[in-house]
Protein backbone atom coordinates (compact mmCIF):
# COMPACT_ATOMS: atom_id res chain seq x y z
CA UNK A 1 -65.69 109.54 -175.18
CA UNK A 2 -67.27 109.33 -171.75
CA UNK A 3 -64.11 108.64 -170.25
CA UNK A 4 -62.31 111.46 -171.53
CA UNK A 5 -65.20 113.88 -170.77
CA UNK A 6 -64.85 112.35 -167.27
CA UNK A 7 -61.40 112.97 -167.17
CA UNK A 8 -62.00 116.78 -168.04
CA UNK A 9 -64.45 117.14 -165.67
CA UNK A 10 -61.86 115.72 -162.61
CA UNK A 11 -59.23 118.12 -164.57
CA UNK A 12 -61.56 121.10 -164.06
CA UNK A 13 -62.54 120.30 -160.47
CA UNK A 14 -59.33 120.12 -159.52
CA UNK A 15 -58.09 123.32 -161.30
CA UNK A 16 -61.40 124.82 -159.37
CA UNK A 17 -59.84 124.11 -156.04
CA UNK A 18 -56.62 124.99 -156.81
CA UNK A 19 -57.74 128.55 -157.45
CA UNK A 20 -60.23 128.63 -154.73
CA UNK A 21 -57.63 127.46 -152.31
CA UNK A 22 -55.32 130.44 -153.73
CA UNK A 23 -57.75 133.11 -153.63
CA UNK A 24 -58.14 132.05 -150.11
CA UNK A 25 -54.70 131.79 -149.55
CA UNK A 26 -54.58 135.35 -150.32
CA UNK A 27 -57.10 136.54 -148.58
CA UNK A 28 -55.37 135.01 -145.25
CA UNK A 29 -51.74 136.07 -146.27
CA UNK A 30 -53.08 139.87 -146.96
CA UNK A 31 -54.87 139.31 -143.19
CA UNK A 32 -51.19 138.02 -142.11
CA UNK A 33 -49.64 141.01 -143.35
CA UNK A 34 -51.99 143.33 -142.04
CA UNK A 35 -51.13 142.04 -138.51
CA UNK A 36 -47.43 142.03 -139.20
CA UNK A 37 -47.78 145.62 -139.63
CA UNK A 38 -46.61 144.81 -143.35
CA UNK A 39 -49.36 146.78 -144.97
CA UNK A 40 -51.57 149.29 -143.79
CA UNK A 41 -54.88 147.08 -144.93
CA UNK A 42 -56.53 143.70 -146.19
CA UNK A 43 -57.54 145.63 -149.04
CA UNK A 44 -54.49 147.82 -150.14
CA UNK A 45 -51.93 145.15 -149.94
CA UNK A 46 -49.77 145.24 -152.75
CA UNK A 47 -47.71 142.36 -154.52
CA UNK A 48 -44.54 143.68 -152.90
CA UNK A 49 -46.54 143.66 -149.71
CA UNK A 50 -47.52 139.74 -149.92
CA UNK A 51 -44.11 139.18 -151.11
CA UNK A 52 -42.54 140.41 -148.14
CA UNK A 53 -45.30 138.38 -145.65
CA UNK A 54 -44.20 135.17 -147.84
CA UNK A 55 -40.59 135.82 -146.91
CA UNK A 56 -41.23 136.35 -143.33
CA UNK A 57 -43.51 133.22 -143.21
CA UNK A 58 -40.51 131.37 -144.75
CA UNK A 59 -38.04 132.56 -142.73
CA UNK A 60 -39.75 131.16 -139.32
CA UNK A 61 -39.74 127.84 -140.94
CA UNK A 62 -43.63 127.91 -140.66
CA UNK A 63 -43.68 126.83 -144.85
CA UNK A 64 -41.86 124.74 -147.00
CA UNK A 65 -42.72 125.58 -150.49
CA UNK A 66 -43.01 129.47 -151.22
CA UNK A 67 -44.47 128.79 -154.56
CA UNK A 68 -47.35 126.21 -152.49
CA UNK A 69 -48.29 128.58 -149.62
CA UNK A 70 -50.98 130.84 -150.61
CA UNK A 71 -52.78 127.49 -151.42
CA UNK A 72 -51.56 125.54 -147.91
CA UNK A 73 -53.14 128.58 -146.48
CA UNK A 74 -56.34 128.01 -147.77
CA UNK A 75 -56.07 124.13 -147.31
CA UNK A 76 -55.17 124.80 -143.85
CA UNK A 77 -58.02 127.66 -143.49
CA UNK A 78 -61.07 125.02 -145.01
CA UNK A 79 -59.83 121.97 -143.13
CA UNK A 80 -60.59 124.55 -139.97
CA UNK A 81 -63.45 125.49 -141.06
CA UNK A 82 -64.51 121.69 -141.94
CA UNK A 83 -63.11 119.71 -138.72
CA UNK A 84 -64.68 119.90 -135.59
CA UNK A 85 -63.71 122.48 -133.03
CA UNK A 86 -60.56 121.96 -131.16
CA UNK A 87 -59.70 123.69 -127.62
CA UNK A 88 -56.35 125.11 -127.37
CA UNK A 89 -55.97 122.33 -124.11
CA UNK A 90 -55.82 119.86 -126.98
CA UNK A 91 -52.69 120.99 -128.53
CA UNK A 92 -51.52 122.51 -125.06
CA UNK A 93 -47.73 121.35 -124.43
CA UNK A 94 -49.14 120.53 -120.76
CA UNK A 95 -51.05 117.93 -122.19
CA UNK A 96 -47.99 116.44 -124.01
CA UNK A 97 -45.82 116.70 -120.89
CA UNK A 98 -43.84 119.84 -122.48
């Protein structure tokens, strides 16, 4: 019984952080969009409007998965927000003899 309690528990947290990482995602694709000149604002982005930021995200090879990216996005945003600082020398082609 334990175990199985245990096992919901892990089956929650994960579900949890899948949803988290989505509504993130979101949040970061409407931003995207919003940039792109896609939609007007964050806030009045419609489904059509994300849509259309996916597609463009897909077409410069930036994503593999269209159904996975709202949640890479938010992966990608809260491993930023976790790991320490990077300068943009460190990724810098100079540095890599590019």
């Amino acid at each position: 019984m334990k175990l199985l309690l245990a096992l919901v528990a892990v089956i929650a947290a994960c579900l949890f952080t899948i949803s988290k990482l989505h509504d993130d995602g979101t949040m970061i694709l409407a931003s995207l969009a919003e940039e792109y000149s896609v939609c007007t604002n964050v806030n009045a982005c419609s489904d059509e409007d994300l849509a259309e930021m996916t597609d463009l995200l897909m077409e410069q090879d930036d994503y593999n998965s269209r159904m996975w990216l709202r949640v890479v996005l938010g992966w990608e945003h809260w491993v930023n927000r976790v790991t320490p600082n990077s300068s943009a020398r460190d990724v810098s082609p100079a540095r890599y003899g590019g």
